[in-house]
PDB file of N, CA and C in Angstrom:
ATOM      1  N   UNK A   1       9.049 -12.610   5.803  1.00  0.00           N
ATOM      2  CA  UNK A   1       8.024 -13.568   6.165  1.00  0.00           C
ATOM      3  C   UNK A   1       8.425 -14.988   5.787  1.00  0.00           C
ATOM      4  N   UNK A   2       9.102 -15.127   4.632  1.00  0.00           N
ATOM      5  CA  UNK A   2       9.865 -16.559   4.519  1.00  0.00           C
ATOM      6  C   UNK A   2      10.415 -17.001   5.206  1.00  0.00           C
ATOM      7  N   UNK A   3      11.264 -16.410   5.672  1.00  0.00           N
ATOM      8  CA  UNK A   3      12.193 -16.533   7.110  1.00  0.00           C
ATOM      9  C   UNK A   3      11.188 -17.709   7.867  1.00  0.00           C
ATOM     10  N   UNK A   4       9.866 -16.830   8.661  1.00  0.00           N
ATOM     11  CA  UNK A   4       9.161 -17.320   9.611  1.00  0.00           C
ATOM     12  C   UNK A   4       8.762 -18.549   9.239  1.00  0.00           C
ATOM     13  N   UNK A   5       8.031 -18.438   7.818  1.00  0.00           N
ATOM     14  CA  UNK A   5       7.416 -19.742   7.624  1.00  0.00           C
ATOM     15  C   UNK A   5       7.957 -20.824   7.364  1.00  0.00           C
ATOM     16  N   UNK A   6       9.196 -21.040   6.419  1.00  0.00           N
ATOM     17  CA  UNK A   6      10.089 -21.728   6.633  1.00  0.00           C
ATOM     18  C   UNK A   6      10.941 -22.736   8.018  1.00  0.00           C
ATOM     19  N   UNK A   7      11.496 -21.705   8.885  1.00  0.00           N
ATOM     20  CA  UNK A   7      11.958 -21.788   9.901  1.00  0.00           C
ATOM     21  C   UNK A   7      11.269 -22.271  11.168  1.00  0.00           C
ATOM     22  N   UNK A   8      10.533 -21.893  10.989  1.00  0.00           N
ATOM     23  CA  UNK A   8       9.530 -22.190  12.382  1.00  0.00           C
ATOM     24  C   UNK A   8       9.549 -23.406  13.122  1.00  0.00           C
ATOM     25  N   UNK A   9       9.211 -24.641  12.645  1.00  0.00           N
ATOM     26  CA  UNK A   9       9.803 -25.683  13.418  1.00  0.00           C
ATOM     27  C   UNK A   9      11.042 -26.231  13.799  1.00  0.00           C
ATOM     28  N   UNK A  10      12.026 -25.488  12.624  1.00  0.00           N
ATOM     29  CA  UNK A  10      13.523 -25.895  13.218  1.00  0.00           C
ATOM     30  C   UNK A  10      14.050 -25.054  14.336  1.00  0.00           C
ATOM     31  N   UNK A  11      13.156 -24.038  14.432  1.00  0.00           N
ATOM     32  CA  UNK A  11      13.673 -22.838  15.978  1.00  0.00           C
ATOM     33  C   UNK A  11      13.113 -23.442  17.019  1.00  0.00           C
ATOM     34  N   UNK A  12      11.598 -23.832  16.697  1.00  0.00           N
ATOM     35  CA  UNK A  12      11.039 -24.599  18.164  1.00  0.00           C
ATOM     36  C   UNK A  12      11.720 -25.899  18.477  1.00  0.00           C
ATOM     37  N   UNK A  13      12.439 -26.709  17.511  1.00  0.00           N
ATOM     38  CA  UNK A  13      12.885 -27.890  18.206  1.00  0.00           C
ATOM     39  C   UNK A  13      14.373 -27.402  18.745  1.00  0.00           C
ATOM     40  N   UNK A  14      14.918 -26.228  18.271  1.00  0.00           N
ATOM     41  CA  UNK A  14      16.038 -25.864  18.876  1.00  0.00           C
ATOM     42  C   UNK A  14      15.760 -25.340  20.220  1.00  0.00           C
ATOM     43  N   UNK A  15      14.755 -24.765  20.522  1.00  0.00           N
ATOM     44  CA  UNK A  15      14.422 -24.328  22.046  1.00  0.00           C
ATOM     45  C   UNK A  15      14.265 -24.773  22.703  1.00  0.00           C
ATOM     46  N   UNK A  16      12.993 -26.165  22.513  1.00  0.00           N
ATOM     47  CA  UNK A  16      13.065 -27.369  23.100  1.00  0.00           C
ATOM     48  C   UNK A  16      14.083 -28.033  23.626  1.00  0.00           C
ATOM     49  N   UNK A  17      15.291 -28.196  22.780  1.00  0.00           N
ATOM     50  CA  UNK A  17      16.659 -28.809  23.040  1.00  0.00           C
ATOM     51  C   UNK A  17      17.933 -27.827  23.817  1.00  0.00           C
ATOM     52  N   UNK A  18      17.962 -26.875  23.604  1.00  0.00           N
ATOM     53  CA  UNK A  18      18.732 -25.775  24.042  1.00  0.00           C
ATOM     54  C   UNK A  18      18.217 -24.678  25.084  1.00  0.00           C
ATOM     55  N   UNK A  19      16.588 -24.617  25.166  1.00  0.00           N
ATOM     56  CA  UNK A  19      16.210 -23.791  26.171  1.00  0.00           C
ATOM     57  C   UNK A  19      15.796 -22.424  25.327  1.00  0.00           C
ATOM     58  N   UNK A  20      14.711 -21.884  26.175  1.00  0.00           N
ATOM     59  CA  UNK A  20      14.202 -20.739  25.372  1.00  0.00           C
ATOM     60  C   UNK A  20      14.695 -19.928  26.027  1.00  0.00           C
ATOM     61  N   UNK A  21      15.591 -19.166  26.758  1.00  0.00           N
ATOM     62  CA  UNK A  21      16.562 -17.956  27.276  1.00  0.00           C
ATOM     63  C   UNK A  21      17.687 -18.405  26.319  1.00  0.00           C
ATOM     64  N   UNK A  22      18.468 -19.631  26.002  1.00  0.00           N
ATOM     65  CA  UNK A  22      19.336 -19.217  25.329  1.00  0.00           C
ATOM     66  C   UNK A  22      19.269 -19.418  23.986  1.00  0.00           C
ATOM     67  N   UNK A  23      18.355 -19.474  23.460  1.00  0.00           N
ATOM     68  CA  UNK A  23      17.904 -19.463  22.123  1.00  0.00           C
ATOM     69  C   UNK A  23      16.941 -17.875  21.954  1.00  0.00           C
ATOM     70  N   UNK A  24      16.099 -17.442  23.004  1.00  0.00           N
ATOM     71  CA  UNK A  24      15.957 -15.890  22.979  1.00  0.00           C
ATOM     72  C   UNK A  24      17.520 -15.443  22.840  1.00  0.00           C
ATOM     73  N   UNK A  25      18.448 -15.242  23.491  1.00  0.00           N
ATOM     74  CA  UNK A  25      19.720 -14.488  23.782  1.00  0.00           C
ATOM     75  C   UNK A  25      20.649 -14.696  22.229  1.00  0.00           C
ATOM     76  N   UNK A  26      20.317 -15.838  21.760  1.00  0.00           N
ATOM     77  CA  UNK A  26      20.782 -16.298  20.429  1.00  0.00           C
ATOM     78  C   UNK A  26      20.751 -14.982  19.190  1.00  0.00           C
ATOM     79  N   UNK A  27      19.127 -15.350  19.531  1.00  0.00           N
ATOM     80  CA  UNK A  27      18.085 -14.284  18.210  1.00  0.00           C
ATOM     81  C   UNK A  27      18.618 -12.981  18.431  1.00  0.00           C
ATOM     82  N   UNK A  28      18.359 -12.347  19.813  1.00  0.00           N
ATOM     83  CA  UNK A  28      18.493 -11.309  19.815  1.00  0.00           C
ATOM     84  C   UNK A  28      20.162 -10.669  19.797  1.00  0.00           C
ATOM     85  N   UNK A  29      20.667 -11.357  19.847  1.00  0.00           N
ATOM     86  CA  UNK A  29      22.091 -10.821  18.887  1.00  0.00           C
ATOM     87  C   UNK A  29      22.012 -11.171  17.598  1.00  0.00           C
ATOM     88  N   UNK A  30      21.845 -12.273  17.131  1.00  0.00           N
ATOM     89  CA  UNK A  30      21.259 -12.044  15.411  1.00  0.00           C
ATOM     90  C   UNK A  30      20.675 -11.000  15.348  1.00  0.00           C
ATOM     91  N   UNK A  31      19.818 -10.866  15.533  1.00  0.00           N
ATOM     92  CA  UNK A  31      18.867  -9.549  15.220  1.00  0.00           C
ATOM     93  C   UNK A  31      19.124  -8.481  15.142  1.00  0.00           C
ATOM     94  N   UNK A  32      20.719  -8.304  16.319  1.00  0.00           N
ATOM     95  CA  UNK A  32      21.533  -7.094  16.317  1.00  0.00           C
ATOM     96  C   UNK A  32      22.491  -6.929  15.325  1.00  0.00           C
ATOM     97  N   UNK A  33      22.754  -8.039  15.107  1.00  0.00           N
ATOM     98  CA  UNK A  33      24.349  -8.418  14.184  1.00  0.00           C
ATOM     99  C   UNK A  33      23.769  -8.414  12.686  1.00  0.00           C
ATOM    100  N   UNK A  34      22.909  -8.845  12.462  1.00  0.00           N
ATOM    101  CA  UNK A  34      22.106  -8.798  10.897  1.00  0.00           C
ATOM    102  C   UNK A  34      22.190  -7.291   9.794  1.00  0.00           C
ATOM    103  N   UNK A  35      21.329  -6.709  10.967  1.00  0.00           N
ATOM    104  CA  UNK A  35      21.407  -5.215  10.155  1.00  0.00           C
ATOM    105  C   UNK A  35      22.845  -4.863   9.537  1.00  0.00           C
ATOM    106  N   UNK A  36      23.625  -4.771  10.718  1.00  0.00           N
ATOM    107  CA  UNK A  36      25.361  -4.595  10.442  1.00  0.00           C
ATOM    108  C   UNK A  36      25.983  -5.395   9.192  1.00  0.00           C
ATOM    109  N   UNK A  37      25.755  -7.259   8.547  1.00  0.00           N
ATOM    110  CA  UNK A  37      25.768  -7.686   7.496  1.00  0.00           C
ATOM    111  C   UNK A  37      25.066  -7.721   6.633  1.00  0.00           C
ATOM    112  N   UNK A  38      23.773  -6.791   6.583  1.00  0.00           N
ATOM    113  CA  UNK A  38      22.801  -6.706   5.668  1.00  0.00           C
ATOM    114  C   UNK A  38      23.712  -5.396   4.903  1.00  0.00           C
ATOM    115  N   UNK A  39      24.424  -4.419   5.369  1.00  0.00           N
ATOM    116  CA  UNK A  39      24.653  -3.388   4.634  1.00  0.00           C
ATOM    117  C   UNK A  39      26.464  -3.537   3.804  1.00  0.00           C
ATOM    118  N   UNK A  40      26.770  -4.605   3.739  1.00  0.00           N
ATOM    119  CA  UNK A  40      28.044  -4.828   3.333  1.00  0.00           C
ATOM    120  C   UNK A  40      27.426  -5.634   1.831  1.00  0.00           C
ATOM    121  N   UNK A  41      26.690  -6.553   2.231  1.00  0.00           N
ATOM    122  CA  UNK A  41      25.438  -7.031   1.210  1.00  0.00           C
ATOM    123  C   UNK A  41      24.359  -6.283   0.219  1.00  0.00           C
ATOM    124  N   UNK A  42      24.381  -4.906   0.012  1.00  0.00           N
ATOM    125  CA  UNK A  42      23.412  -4.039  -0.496  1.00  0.00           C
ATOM    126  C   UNK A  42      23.521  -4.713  -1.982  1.00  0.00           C
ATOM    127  N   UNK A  43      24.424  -4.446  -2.131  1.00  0.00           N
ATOM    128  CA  UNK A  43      25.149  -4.366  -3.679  1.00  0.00           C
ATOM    129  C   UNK A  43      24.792  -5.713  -4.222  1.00  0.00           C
ATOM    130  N   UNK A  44      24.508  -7.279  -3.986  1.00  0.00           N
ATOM    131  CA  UNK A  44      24.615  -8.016  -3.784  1.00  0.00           C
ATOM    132  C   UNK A  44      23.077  -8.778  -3.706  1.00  0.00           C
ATOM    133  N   UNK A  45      22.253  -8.173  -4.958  1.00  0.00           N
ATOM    134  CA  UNK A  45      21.122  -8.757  -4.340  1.00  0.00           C
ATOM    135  C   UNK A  45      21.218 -10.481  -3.746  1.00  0.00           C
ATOM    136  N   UNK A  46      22.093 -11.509  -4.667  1.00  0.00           N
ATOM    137  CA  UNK A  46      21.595 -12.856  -4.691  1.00  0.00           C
ATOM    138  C   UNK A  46      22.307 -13.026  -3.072  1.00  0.00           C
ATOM    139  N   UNK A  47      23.244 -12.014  -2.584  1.00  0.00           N
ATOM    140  CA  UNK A  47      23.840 -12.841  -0.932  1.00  0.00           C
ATOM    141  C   UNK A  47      22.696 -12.000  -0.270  1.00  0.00           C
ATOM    142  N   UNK A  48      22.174 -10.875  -0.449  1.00  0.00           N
ATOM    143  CA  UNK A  48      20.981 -10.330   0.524  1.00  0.00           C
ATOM    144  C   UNK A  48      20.189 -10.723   0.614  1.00  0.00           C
ATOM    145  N   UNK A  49      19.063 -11.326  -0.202  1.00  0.00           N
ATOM    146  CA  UNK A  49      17.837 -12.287  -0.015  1.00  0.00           C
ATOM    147  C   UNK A  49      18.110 -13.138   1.213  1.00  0.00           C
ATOM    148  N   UNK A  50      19.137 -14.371   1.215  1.00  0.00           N
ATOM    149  CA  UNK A  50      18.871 -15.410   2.294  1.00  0.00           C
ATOM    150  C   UNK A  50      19.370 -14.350   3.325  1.00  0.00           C
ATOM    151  N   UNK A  51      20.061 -13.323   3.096  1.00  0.00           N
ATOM    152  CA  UNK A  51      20.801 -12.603   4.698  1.00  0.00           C
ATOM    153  C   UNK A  51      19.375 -12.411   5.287  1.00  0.00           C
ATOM    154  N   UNK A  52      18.089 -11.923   4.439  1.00  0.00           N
ATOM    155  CA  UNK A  52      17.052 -11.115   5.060  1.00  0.00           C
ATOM    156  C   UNK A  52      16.382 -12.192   5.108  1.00  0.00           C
ATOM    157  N   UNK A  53      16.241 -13.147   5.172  1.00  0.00           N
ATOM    158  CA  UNK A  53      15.535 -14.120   5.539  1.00  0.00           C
ATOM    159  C   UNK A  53      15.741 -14.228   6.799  1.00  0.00           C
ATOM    160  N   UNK A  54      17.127 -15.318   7.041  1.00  0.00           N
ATOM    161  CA  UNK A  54      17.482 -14.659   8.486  1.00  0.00           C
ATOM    162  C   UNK A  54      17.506 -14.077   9.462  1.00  0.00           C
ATOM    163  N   UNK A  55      17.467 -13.006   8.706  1.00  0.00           N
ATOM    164  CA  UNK A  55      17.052 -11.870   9.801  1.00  0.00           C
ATOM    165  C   UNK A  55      15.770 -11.774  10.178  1.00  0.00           C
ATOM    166  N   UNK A  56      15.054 -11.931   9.072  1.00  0.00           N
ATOM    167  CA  UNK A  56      13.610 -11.880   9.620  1.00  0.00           C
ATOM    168  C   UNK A  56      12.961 -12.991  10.506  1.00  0.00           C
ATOM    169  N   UNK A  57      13.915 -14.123  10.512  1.00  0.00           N
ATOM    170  CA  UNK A  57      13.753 -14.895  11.113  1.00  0.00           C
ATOM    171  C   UNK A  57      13.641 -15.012  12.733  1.00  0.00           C
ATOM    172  N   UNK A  58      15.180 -14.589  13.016  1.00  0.00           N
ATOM    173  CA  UNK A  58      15.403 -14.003  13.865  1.00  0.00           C
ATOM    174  C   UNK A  58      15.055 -13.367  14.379  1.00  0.00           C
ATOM    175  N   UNK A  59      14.144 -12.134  14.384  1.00  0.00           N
ATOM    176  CA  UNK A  59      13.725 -10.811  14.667  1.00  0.00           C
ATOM    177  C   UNK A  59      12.285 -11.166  15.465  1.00  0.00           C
ATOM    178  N   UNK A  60      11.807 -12.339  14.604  1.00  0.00           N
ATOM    179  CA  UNK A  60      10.544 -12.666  14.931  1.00  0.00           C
ATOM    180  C   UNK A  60      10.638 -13.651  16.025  1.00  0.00           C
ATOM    181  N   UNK A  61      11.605 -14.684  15.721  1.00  0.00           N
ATOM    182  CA  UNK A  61      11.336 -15.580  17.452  1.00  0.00           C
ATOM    183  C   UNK A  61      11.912 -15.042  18.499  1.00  0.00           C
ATOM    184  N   UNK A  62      12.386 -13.289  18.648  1.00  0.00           N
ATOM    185  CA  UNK A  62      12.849 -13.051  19.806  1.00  0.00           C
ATOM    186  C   UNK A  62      11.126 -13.112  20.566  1.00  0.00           C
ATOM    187  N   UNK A  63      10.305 -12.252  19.900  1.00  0.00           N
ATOM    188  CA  UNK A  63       8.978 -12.167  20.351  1.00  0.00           C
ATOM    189  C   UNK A  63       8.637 -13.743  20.644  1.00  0.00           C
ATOM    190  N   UNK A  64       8.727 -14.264  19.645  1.00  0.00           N
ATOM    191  CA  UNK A  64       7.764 -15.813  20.127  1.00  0.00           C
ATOM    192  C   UNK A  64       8.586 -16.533  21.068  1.00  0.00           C
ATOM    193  N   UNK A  65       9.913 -16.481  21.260  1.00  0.00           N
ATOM    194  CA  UNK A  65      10.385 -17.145  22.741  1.00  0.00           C
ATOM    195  C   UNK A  65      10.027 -16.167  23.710  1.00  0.00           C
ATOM    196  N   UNK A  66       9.875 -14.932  23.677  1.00  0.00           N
ATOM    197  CA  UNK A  66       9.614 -14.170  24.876  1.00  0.00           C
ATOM    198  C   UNK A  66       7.941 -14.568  25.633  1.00  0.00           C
ATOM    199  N   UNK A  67       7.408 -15.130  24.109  1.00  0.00           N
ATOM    200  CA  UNK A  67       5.869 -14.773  24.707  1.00  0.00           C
ATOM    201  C   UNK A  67       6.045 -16.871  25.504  1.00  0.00           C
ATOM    202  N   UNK A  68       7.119 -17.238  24.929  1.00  0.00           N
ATOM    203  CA  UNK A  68       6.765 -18.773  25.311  1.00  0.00           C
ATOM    204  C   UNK A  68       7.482 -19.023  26.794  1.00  0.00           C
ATOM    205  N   UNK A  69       8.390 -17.874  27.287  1.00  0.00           N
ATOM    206  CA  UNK A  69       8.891 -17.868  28.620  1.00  0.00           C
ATOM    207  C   UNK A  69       7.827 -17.119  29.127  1.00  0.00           C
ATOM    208  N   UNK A  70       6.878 -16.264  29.477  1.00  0.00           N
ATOM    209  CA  UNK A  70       5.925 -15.830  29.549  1.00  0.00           C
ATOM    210  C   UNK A  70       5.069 -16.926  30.472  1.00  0.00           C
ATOM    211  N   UNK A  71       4.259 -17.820  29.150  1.00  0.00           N
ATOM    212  CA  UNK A  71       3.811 -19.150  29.722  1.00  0.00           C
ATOM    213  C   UNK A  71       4.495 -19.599  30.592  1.00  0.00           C
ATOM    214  N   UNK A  72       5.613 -20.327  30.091  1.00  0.00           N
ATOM    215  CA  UNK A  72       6.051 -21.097  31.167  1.00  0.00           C
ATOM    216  C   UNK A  72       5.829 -20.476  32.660  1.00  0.00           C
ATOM    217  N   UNK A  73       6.270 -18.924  33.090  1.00  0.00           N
ATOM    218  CA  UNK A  73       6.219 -18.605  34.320  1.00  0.00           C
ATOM    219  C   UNK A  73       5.174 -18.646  35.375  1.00  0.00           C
ATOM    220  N   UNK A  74       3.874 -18.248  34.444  1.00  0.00           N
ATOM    221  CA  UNK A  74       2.678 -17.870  34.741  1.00  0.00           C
ATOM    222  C   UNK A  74       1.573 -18.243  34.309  1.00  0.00           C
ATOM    223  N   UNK A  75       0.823 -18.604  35.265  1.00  0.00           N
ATOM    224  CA  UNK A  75      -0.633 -19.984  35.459  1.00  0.00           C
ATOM    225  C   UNK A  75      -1.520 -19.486  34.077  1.00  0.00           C
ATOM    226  N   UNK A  76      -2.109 -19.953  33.307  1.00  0.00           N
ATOM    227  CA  UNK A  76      -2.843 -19.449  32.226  1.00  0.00           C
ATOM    228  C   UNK A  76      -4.059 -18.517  33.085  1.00  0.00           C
ATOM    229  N   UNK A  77      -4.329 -18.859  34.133  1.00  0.00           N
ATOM    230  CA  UNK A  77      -5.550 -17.761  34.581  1.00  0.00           C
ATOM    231  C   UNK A  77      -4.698 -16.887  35.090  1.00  0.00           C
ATOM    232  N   UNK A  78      -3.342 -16.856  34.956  1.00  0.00           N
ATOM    233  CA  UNK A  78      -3.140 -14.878  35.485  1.00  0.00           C
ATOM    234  C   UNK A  78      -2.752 -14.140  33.699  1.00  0.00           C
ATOM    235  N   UNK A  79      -2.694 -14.861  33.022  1.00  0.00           N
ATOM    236  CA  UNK A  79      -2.152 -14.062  31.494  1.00  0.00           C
ATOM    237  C   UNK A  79      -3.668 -13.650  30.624  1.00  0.00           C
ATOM    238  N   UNK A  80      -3.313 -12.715  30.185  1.00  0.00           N
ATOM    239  CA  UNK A  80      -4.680 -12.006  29.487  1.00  0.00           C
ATOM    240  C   UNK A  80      -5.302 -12.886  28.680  1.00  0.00           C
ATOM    241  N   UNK A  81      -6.276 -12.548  28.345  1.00  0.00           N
ATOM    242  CA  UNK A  81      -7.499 -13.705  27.504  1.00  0.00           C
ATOM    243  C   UNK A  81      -7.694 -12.033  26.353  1.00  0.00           C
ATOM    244  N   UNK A  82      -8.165 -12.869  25.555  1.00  0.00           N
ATOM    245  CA  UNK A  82      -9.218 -11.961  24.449  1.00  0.00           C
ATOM    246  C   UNK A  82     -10.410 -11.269  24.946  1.00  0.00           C
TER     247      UNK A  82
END
């Protein structure tokens, strides 16, 4: 959750600037590649903390660029309401 709260505006101004497909496509190989350096790191609490930050970071704006290409495509009266 640090990850998110931390991070959060430096991912949206990166999307802004770089585009949210290639900043989704970014994350979601982080997201893939993380797990794989999280386990070389076990042993290691003080390098695993920021690894899992990261990751959690990552993991989470694949969803929030997905839901923000979403918008962009489609008129707010065709996307679900509460």
């Amino acid at each position: 959750m640090a990850g998110n709260v931390i991070l959060q505006v430096p991912i949206g101004l990166l999307a802004d600037r770089y585009g949210r497909r290639t900043l989704l496509g970014i994350c979601a190989a982080a997201s893939c590649v993380g797990p794989l350096a999280a386990a070389d790191q076990l042993a290691l609490a003080a390098a695993l903390w920021p690894l899992l930050i990261r990751l959690g970071r990552h993991s989470v704006r694949v969803l929030q660029q997905g839901i923000a290409l979403l918008g962009e495509e489609f008129a707010v009266e065709d996307l679900p309401a509460q």
